[in-house]
PDB file of N, CA and C in Angstrom:
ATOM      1  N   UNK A   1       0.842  -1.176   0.000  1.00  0.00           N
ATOM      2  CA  UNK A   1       0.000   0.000   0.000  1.00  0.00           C
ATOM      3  C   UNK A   1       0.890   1.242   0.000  1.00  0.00           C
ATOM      4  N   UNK A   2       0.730   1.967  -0.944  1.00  0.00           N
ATOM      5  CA  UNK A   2       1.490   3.212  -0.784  1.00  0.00           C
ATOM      6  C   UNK A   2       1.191   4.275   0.257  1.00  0.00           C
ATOM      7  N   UNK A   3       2.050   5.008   0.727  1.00  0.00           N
ATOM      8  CA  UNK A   3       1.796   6.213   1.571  1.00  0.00           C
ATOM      9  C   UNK A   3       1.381   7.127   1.246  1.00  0.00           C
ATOM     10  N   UNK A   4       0.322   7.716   1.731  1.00  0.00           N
ATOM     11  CA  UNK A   4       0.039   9.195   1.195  1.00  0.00           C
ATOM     12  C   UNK A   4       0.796  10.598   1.511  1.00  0.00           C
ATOM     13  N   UNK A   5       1.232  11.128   0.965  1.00  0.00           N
ATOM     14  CA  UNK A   5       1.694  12.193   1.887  1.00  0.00           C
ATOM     15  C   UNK A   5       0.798  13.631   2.467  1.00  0.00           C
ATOM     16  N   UNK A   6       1.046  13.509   3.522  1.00  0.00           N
ATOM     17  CA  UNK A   6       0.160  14.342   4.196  1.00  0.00           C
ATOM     18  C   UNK A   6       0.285  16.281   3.493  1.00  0.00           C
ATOM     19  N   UNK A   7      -0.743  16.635   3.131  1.00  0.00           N
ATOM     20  CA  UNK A   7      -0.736  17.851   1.998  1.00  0.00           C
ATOM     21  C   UNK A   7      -0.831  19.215   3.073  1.00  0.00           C
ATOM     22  N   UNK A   8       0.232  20.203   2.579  1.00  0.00           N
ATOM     23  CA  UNK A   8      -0.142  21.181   3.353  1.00  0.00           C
ATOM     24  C   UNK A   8      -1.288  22.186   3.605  1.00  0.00           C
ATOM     25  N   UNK A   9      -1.279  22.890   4.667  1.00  0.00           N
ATOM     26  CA  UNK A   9      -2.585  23.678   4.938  1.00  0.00           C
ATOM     27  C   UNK A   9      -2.746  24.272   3.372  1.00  0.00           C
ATOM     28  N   UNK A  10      -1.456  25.419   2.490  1.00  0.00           N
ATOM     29  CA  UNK A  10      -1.924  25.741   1.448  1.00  0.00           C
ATOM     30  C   UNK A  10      -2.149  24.924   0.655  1.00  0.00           C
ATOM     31  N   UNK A  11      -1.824  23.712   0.354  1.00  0.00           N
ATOM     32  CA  UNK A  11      -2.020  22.743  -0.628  1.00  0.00           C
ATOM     33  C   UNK A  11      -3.676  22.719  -0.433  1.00  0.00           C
ATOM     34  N   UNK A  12      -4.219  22.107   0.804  1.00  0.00           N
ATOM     35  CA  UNK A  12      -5.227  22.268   1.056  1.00  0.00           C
ATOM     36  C   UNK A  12      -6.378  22.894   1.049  1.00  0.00           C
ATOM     37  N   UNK A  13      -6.270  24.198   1.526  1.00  0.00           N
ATOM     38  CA  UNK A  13      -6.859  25.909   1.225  1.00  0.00           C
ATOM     39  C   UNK A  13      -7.336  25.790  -0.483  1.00  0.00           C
ATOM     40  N   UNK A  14      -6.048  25.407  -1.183  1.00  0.00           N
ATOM     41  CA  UNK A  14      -6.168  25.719  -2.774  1.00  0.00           C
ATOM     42  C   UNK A  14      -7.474  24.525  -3.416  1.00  0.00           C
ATOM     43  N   UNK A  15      -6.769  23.389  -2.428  1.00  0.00           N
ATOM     44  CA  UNK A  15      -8.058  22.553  -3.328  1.00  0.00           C
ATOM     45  C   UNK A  15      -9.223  23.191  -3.072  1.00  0.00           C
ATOM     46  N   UNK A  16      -9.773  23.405  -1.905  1.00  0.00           N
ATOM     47  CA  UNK A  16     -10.692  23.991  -1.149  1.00  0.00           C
ATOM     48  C   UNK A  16     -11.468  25.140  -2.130  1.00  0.00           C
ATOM     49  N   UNK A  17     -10.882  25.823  -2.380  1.00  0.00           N
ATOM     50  CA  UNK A  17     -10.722  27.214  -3.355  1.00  0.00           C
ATOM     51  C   UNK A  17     -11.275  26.636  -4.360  1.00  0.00           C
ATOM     52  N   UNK A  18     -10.768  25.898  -5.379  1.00  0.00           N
ATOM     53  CA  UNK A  18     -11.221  25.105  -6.447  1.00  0.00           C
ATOM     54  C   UNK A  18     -12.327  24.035  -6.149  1.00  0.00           C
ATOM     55  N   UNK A  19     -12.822  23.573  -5.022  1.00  0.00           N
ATOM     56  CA  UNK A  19     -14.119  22.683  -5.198  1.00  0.00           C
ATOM     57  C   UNK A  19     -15.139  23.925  -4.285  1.00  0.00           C
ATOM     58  N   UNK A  20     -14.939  24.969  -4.355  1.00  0.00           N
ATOM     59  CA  UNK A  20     -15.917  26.369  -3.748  1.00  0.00           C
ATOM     60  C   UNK A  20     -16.186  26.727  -5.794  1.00  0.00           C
ATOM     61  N   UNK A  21     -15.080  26.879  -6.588  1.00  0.00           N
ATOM     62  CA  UNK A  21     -15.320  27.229  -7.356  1.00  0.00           C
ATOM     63  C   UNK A  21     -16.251  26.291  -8.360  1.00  0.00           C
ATOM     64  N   UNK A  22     -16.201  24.920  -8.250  1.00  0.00           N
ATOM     65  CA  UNK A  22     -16.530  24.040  -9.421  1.00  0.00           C
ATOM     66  C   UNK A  22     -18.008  24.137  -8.684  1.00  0.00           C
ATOM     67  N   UNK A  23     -18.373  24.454  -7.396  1.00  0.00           N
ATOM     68  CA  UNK A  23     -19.789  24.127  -6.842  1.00  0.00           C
ATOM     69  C   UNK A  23     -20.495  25.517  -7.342  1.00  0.00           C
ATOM     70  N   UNK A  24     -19.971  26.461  -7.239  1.00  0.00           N
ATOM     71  CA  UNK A  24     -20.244  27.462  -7.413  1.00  0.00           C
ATOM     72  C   UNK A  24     -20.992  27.771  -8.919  1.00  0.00           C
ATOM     73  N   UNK A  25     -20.241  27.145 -10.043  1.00  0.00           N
ATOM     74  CA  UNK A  25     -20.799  27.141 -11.756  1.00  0.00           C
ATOM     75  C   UNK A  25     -22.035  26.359 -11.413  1.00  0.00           C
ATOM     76  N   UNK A  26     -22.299  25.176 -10.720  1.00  0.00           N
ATOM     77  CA  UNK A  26     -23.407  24.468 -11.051  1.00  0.00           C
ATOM     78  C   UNK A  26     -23.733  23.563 -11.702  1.00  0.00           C
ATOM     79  N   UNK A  27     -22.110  23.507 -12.733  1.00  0.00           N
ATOM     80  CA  UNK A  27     -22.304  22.582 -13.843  1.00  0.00           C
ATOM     81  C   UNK A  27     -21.993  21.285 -13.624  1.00  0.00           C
ATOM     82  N   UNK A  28     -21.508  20.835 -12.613  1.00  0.00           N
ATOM     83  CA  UNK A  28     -21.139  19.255 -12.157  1.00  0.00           C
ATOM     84  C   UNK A  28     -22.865  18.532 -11.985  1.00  0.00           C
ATOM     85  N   UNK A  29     -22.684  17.164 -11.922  1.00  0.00           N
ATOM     86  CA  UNK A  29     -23.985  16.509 -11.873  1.00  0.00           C
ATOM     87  C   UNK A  29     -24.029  16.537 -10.469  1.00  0.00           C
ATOM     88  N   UNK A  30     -25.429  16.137  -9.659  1.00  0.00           N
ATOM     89  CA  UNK A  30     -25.326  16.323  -8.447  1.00  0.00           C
ATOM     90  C   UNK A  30     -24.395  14.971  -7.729  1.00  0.00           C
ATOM     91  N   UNK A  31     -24.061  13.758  -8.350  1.00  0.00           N
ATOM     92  CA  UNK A  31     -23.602  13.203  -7.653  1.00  0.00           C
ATOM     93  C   UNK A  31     -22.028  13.268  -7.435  1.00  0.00           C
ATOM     94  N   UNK A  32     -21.502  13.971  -8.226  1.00  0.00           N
ATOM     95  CA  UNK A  32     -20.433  15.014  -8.408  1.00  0.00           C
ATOM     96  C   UNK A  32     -20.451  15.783  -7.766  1.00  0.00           C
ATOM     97  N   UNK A  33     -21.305  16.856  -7.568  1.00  0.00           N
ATOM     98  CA  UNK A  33     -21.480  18.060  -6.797  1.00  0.00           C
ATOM     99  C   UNK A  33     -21.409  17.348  -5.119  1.00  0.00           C
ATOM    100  N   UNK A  34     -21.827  15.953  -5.183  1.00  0.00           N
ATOM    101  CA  UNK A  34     -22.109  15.719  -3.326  1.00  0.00           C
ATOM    102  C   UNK A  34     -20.759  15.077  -2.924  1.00  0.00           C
ATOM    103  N   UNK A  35     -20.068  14.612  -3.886  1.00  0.00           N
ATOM    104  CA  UNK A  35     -18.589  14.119  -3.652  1.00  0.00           C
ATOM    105  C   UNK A  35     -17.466  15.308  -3.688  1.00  0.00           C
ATOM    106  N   UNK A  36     -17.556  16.507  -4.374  1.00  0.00           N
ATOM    107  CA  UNK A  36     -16.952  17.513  -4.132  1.00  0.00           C
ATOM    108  C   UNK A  36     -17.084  18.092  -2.814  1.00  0.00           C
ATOM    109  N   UNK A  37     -18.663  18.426  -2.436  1.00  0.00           N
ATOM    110  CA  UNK A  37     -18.606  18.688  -1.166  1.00  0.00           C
ATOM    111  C   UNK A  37     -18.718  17.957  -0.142  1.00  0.00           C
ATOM    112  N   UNK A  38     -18.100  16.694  -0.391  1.00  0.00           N
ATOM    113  CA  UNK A  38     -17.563  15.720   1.094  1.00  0.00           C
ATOM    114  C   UNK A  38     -16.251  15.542   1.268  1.00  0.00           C
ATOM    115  N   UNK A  39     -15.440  16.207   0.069  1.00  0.00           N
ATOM    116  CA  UNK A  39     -14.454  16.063  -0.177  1.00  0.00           C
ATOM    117  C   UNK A  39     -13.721  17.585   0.674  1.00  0.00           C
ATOM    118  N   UNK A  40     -15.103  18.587  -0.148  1.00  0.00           N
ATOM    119  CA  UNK A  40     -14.492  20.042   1.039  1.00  0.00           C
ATOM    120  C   UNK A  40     -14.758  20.059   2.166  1.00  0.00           C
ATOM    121  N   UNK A  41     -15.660  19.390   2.842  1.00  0.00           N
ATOM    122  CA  UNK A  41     -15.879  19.224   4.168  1.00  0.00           C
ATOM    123  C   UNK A  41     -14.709  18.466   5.051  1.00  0.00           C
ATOM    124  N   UNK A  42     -14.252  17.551   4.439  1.00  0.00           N
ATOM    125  CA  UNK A  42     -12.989  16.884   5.057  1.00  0.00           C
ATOM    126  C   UNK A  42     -11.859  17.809   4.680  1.00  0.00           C
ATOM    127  N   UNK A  43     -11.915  18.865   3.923  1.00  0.00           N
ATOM    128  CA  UNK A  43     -10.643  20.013   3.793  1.00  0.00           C
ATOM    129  C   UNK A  43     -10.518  21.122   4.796  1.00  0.00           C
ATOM    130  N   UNK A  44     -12.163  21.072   5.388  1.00  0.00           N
ATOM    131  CA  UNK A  44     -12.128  21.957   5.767  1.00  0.00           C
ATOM    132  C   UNK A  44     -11.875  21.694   7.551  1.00  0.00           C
ATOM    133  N   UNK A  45     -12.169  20.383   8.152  1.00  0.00           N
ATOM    134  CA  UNK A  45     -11.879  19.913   8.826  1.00  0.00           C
ATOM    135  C   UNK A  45     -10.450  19.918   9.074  1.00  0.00           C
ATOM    136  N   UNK A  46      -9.498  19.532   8.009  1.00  0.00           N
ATOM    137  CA  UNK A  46      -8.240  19.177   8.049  1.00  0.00           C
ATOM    138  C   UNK A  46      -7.356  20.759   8.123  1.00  0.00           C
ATOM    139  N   UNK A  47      -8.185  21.727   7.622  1.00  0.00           N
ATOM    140  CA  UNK A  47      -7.664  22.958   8.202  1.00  0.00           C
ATOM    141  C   UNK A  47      -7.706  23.541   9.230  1.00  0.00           C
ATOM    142  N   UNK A  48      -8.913  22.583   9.854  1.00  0.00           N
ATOM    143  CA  UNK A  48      -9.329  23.634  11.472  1.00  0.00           C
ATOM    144  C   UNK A  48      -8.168  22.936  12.300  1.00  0.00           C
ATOM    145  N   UNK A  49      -8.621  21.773  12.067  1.00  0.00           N
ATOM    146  CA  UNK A  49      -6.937  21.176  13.061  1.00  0.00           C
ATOM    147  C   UNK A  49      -5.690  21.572  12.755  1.00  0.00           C
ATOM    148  N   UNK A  50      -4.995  22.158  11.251  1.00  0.00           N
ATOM    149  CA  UNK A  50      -3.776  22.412  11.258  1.00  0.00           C
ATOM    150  C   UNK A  50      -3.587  23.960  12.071  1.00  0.00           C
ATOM    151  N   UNK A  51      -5.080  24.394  12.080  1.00  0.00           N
ATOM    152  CA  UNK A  51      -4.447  26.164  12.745  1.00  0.00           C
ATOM    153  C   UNK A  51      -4.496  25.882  14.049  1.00  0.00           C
ATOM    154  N   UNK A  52      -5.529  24.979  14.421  1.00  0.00           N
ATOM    155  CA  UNK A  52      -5.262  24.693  16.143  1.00  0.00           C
ATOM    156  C   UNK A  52      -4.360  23.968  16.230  1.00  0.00           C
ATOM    157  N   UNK A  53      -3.708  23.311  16.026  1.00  0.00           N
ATOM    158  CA  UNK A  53      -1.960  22.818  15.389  1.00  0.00           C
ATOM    159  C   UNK A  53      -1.268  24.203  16.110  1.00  0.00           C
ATOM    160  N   UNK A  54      -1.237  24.936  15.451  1.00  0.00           N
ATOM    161  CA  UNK A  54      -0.019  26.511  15.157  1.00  0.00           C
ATOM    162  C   UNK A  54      -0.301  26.892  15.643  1.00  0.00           C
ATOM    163  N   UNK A  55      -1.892  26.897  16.114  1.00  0.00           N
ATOM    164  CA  UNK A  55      -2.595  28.219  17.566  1.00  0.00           C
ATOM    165  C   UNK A  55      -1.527  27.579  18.841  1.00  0.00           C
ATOM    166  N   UNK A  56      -1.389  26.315  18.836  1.00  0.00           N
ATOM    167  CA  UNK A  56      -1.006  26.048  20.505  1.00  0.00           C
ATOM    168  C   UNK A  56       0.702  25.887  20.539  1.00  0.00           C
ATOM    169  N   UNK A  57       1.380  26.174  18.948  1.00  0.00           N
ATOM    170  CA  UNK A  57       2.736  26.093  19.599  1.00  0.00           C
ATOM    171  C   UNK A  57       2.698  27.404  19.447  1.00  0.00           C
ATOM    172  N   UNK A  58       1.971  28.633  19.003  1.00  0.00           N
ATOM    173  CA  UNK A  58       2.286  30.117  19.279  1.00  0.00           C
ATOM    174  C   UNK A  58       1.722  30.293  20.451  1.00  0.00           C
ATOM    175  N   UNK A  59       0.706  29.319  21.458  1.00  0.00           N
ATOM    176  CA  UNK A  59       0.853  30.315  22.589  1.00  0.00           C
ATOM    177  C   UNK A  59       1.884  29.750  23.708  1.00  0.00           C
ATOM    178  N   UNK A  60       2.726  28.792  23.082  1.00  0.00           N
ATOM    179  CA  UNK A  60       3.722  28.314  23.844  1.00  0.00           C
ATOM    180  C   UNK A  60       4.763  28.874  23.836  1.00  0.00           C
ATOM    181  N   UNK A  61       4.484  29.988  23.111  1.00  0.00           N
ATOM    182  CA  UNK A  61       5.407  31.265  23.278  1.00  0.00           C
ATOM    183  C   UNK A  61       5.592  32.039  24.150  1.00  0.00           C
ATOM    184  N   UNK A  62       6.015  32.491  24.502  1.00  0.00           N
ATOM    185  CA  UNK A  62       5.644  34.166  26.160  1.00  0.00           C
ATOM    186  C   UNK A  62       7.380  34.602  26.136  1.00  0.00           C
ATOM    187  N   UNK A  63       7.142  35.854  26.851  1.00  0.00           N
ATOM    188  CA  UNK A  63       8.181  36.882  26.871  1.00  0.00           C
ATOM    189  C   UNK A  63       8.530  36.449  28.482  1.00  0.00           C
ATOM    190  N   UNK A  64       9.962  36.003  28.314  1.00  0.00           N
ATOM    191  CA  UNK A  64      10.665  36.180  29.235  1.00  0.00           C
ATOM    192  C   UNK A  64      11.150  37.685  30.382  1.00  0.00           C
ATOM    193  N   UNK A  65      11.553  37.489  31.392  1.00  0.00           N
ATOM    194  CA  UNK A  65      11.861  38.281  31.879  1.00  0.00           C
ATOM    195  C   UNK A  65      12.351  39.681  31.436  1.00  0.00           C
ATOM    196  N   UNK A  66      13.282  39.240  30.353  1.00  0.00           N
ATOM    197  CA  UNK A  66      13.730  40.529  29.491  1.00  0.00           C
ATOM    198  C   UNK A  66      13.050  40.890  28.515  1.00  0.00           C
ATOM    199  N   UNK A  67      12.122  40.548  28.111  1.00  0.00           N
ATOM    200  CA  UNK A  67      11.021  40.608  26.708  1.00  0.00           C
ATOM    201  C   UNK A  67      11.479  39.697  25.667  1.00  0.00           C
ATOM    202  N   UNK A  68      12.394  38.875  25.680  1.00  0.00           N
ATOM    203  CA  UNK A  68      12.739  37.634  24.648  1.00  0.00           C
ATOM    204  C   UNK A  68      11.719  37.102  24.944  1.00  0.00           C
ATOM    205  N   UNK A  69      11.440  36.176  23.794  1.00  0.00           N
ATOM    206  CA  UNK A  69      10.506  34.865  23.832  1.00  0.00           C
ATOM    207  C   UNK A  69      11.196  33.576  24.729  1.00  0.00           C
ATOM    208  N   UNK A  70      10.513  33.108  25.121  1.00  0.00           N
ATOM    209  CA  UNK A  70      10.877  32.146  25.839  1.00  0.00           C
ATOM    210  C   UNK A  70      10.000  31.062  25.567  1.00  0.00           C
ATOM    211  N   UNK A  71      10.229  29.763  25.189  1.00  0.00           N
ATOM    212  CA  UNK A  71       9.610  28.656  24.851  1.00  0.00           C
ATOM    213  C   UNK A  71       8.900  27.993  26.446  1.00  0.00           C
ATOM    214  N   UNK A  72       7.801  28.176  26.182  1.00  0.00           N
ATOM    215  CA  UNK A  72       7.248  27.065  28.274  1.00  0.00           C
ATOM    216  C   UNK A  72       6.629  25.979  27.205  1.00  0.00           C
ATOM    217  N   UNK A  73       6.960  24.865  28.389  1.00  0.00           N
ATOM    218  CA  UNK A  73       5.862  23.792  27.973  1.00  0.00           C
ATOM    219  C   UNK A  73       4.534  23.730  28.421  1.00  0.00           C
ATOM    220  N   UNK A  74       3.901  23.343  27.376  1.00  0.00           N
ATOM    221  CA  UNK A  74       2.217  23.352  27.157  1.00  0.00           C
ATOM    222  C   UNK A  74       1.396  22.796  28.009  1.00  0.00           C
ATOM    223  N   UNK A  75       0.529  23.349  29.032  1.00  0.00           N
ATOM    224  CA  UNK A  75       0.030  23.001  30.139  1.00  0.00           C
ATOM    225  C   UNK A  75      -1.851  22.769  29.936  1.00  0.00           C
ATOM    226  N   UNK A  76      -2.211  21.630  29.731  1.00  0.00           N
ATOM    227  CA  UNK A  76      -3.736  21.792  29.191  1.00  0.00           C
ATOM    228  C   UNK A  76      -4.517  22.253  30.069  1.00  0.00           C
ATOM    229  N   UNK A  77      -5.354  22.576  29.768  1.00  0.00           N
ATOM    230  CA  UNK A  77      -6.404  23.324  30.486  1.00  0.00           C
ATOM    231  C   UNK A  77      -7.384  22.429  31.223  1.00  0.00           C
ATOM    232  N   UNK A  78      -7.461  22.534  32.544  1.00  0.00           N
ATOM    233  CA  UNK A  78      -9.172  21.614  32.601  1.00  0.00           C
ATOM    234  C   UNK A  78     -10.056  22.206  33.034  1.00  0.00           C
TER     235      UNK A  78
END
């Protein structure tokens, strides 16, 4: 079985972009049209997790004593 390689957020975004656009003409058949948009729904999914991805190593950021950044480790919330 081959590996897929996992596609970046813009790789992603772009398909996204392009099955907003092909839904948008109208001209696909609907069973086309319902596989495009299950296809953007799982894009769009796969983007919410890559920014909450990047949301939580930027707030693992903070200003040190002197105003440098200082890396803390990530403490979850309960």
């Amino acid at each position: 079985m081959a590996e897929r390689k996992k596609k970046s957020f813009e790789e992603n975004l772009t398909r996204l972009e392009e099955i907003v656009s092909l839904l948008e003409k109208g001209d696909a058949k609907l069973a086309d049209s319902l596989a495009l948009f299950e296809e953007g729904t799982k894009l769009v999914g796969q983007c919410g997790a890559m920014l909450d991805e990047a949301e939580l190593k930027v707030v693992k950021l903070q200003k040190g004593p002197d105003g440098a950044p200082v890396e803390t480790p990530f403490a979850e919330e309960e």
